[in-house]
N, C-alpha and C. Protein backbone atom coordinates (compact mmCIF):
# COMPACT_ATOMS: atom_id res chain seq x y z
N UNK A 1 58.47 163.63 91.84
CA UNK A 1 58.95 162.28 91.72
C UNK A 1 60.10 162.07 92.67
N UNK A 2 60.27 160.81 93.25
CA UNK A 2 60.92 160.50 94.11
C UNK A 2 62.00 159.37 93.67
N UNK A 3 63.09 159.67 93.94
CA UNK A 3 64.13 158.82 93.78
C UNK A 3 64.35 158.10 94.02
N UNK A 4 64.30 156.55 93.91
CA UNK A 4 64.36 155.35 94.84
C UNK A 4 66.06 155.04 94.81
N UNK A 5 66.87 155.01 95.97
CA UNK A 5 68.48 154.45 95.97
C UNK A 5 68.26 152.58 95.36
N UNK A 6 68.95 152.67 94.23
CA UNK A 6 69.20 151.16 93.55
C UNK A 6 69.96 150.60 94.66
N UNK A 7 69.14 149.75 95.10
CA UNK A 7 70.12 148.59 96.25
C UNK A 7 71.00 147.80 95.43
N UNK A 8 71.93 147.22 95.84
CA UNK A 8 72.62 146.14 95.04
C UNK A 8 72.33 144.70 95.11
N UNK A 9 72.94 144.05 94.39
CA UNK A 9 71.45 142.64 94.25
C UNK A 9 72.63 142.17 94.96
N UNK A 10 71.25 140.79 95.19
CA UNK A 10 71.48 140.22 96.12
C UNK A 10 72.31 138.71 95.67
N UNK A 11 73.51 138.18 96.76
CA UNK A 11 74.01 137.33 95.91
C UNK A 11 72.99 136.28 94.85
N UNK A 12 71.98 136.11 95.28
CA UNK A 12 70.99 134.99 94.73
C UNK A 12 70.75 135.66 93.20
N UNK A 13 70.59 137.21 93.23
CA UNK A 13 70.61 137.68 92.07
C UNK A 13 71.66 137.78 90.81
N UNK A 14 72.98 137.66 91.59
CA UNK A 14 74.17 137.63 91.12
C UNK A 14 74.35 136.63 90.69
N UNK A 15 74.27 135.39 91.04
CA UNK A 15 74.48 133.76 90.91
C UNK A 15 73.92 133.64 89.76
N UNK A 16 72.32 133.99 89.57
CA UNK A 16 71.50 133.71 88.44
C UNK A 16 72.08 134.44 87.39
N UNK A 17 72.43 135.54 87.56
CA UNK A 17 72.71 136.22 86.30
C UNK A 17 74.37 135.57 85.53
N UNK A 18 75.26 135.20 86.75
CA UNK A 18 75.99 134.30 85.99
C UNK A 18 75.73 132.64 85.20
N UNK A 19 74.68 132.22 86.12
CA UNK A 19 74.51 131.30 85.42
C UNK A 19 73.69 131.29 83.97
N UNK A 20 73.49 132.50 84.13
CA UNK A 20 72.66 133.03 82.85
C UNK A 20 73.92 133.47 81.66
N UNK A 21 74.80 134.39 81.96
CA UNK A 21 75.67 134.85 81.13
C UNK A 21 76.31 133.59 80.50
N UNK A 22 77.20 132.67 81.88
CA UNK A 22 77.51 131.05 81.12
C UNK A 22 76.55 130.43 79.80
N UNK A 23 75.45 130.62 80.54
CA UNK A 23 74.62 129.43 79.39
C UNK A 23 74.42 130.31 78.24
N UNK A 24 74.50 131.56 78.25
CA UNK A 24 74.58 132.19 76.38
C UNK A 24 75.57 132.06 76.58
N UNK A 25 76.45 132.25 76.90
CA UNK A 25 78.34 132.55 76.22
C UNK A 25 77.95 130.56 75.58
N UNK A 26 77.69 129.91 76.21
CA UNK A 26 77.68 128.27 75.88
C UNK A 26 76.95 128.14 74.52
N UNK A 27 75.64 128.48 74.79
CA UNK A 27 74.60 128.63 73.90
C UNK A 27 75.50 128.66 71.96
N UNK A 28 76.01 130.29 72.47
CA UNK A 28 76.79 130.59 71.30
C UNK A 28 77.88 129.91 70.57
N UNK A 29 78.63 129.06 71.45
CA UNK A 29 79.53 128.90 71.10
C UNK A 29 79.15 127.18 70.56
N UNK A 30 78.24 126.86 71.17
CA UNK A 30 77.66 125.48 70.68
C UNK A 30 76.72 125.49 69.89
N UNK A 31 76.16 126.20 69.59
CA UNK A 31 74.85 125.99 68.60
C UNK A 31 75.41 126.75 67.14
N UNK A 32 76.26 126.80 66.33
CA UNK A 32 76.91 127.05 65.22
C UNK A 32 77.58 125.31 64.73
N UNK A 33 78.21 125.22 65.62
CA UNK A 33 78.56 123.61 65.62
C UNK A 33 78.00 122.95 65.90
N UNK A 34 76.57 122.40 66.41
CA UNK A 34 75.18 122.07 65.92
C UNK A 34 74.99 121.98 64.71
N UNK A 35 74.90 123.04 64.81
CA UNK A 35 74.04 123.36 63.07
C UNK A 35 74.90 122.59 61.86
N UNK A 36 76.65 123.21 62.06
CA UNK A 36 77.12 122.75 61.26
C UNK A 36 76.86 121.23 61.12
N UNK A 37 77.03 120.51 62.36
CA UNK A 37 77.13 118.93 62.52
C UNK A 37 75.70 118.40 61.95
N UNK A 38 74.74 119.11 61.81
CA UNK A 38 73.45 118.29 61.49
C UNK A 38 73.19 118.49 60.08
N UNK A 39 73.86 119.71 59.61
CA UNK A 39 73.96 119.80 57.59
C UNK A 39 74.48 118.51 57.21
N UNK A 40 75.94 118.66 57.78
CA UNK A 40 76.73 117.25 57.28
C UNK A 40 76.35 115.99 57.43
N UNK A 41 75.01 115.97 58.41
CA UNK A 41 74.82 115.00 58.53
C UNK A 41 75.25 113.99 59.89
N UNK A 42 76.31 114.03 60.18
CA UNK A 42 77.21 113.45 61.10
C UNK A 42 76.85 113.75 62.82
N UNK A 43 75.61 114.40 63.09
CA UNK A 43 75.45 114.82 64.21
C UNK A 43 75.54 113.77 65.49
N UNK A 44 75.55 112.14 64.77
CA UNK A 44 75.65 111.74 66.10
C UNK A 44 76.55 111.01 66.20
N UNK A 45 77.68 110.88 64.98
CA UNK A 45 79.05 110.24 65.04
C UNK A 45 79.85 111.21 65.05
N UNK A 46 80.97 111.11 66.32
CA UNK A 46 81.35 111.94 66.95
C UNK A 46 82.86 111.92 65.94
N UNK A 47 83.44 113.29 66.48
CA UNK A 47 84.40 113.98 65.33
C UNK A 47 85.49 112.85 65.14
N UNK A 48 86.44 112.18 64.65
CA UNK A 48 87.77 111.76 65.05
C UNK A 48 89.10 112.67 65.47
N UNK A 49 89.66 112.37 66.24
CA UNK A 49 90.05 113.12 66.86
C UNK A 49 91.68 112.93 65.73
N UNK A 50 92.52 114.04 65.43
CA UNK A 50 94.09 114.00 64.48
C UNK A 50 94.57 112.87 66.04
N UNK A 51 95.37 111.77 65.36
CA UNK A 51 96.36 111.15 66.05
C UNK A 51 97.71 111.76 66.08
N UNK A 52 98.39 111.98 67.53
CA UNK A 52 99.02 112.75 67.75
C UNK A 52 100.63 112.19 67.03
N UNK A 53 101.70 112.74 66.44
CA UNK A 53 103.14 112.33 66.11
C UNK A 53 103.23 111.58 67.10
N UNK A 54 104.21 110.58 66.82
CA UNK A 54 104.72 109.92 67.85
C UNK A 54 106.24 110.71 67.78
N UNK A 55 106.68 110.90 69.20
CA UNK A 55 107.64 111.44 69.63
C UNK A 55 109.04 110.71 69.74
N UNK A 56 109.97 111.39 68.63
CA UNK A 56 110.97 110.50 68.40
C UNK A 56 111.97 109.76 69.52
N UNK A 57 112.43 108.73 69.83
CA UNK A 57 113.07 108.24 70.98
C UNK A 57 114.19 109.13 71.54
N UNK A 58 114.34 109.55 72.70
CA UNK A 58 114.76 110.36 73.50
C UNK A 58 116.53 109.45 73.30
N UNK A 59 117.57 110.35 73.61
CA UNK A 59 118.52 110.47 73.05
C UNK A 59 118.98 110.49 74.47
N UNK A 60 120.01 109.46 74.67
CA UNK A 60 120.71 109.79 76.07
C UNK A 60 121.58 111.04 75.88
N UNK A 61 121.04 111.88 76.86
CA UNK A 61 122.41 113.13 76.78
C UNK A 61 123.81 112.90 77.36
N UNK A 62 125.21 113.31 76.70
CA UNK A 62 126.44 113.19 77.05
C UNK A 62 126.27 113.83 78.16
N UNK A 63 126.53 112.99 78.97
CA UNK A 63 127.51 113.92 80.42
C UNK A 63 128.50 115.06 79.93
N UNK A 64 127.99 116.32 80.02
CA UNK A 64 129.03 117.64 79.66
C UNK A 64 129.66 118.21 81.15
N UNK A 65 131.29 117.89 81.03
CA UNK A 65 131.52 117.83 82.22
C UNK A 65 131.32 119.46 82.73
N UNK A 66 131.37 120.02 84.38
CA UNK A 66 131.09 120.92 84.57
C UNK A 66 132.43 122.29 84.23
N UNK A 67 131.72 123.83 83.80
CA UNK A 67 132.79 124.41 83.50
C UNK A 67 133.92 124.88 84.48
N UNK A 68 135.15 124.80 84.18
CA UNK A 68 136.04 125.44 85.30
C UNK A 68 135.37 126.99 85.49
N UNK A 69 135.41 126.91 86.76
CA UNK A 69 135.43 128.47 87.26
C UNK A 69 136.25 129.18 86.71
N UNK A 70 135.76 130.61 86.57
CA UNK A 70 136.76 131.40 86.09
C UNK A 70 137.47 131.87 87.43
N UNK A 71 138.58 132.25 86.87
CA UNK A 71 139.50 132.76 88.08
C UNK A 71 138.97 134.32 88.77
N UNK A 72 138.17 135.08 87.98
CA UNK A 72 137.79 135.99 88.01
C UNK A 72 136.61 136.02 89.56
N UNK A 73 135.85 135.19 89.02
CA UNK A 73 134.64 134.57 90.13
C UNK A 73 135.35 133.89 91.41
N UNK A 74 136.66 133.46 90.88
CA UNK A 74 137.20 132.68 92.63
C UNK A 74 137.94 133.62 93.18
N UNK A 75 138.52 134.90 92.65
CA UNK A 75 138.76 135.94 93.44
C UNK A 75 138.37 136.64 94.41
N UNK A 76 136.88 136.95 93.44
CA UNK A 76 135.50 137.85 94.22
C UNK A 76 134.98 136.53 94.69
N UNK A 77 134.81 135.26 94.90
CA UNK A 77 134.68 134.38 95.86
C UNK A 77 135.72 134.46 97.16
N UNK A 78 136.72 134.77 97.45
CA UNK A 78 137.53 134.44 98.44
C UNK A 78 137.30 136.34 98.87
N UNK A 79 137.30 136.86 98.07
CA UNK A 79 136.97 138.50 98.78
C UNK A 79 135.75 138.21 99.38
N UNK A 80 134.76 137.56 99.29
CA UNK A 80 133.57 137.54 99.99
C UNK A 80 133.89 136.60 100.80
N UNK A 81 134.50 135.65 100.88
CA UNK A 81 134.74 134.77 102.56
C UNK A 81 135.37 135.35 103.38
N UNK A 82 136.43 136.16 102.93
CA UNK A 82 137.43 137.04 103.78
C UNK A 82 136.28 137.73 104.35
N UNK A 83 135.27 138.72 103.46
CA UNK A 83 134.50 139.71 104.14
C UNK A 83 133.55 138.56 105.18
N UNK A 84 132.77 138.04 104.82
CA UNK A 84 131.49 137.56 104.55
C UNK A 84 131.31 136.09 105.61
N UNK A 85 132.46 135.27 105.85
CA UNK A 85 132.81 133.87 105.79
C UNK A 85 132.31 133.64 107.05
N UNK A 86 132.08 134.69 108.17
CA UNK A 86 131.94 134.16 109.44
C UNK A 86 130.25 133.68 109.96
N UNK A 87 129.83 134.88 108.95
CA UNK A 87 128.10 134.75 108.70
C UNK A 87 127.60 133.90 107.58
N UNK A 88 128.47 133.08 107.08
CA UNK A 88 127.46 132.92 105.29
C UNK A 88 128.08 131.25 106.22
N UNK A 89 127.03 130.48 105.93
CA UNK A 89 127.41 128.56 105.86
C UNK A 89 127.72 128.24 105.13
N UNK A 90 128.35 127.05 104.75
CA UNK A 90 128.84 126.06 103.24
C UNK A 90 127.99 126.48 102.40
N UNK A 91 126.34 126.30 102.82
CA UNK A 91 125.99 126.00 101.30
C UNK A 91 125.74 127.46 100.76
N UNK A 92 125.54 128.61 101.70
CA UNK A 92 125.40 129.64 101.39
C UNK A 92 126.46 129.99 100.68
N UNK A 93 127.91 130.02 101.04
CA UNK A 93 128.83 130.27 100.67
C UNK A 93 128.67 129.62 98.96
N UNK A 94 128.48 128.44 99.18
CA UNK A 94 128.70 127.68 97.66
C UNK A 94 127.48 128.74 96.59
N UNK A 95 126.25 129.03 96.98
CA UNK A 95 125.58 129.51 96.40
C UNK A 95 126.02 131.24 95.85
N UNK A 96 126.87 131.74 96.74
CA UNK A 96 127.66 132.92 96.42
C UNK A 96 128.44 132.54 95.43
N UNK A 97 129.40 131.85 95.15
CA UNK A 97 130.06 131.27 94.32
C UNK A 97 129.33 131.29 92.88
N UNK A 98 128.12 130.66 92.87
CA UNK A 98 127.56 130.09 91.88
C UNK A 98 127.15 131.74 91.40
N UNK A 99 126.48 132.51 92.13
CA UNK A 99 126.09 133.91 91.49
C UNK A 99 127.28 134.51 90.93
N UNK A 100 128.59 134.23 91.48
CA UNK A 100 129.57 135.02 91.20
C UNK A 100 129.82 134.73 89.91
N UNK A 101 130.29 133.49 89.76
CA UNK A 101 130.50 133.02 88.52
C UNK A 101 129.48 133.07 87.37
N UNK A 102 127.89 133.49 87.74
CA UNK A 102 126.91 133.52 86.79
C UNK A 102 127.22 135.00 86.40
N UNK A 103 127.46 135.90 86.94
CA UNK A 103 127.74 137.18 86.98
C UNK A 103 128.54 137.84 86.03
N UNK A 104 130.19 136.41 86.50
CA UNK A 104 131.45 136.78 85.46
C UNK A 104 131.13 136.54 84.24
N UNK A 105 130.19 135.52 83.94
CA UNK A 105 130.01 135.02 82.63
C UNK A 105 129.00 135.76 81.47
N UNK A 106 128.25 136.57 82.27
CA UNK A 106 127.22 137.54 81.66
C UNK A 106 128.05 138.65 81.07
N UNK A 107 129.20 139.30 82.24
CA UNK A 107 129.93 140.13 82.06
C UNK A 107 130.78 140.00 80.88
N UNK A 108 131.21 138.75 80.67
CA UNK A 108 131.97 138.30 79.39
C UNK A 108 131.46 138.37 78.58
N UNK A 109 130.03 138.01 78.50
CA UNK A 109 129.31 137.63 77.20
C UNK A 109 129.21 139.27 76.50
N UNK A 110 128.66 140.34 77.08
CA UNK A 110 128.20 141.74 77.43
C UNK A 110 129.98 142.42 76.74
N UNK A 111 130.72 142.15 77.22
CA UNK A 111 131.44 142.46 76.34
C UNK A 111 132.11 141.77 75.11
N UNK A 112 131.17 141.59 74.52
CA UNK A 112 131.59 140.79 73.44
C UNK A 112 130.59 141.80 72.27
N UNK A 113 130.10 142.15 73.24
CA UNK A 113 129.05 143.07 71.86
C UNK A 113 129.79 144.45 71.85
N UNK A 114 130.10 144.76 70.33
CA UNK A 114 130.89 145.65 69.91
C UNK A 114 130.02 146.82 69.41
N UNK A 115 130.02 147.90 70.05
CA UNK A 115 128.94 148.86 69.51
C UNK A 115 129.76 149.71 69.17
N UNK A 116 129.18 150.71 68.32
CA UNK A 116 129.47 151.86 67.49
C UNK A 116 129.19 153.04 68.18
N UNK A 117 129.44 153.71 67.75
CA UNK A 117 129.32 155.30 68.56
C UNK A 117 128.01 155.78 68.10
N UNK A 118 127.76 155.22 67.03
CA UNK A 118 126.09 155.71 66.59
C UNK A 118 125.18 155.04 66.72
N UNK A 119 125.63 154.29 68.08
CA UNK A 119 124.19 153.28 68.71
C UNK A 119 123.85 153.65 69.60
N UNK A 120 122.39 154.34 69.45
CA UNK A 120 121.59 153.86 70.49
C UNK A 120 121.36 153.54 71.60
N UNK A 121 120.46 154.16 72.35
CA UNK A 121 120.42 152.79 73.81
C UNK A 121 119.02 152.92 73.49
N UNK A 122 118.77 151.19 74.10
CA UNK A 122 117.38 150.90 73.84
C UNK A 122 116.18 151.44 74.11
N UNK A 123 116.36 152.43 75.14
CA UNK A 123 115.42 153.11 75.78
C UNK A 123 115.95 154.63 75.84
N UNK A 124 114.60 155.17 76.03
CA UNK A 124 115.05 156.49 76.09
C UNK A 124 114.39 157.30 77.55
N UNK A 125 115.56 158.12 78.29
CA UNK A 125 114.92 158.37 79.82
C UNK A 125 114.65 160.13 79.39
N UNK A 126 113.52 159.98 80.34
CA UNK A 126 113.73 161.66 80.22
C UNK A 126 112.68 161.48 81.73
N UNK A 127 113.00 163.02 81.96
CA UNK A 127 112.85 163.32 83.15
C UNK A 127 111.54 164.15 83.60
């Protein structure tokens, strides 16, 4: 007996077989809800659809004015223009600023959590 090498199909074969897999995956998923719809009776008056909440009227938000910089962030802001100032543009510069100060404020928050000596770290490394 002789071995014939399985060619691989051909897109035309491929196409069909998806359009085949679609129409059962469809098949299935529609013909239960068929069935159900034609017990009840109701098969050709269509479902009503839940009417959606109406969404309560939107609330003008207060203008919250913006926070002062911390002094911390305009330090390491002016250490980075001193370094930095000849290569970085306004808006670059301003955008340094903005990381700096996102930075200080994480840092603040981060120490605010008071841990114990019998905590944990979340993860464990090994080598």
């Amino acid at each position: 007996m002789s071995k014939e090498k399985e060619m691989p199909p051909t897109v035309e074969a491929s196409a069909s077989r998806r359009r085949f897999t679609k129409g059962a995956a469809a098949a299935l998923v529609v013909a239960p809800l068929a069935a159900a719809a034609a017990r009840r009776g109701d098969a050709q008056q269509p479902t009503p659809t839940p009417a959606e909440p109406k969404a309560p009227p939107n609330p003008q938000p207060t203008p919250t004015p913006a926070p002062r910089p911390s002094p911390v962030a305009e330090a390491y802001a002016e250490v980075a223009k001193a370094r930095f100032g000849k290569l970085l543009t306004d808006e670059e510069m301003r955008r340094v600023r903005q990381g700096l100060e996102g930075n200080v404020r994480t840092a603040e928050r981060l120490r605010t959590v008071k841990l114990q000596n019998s905590d944990e770290p979340d993860f464990v490394f090994s080598a």
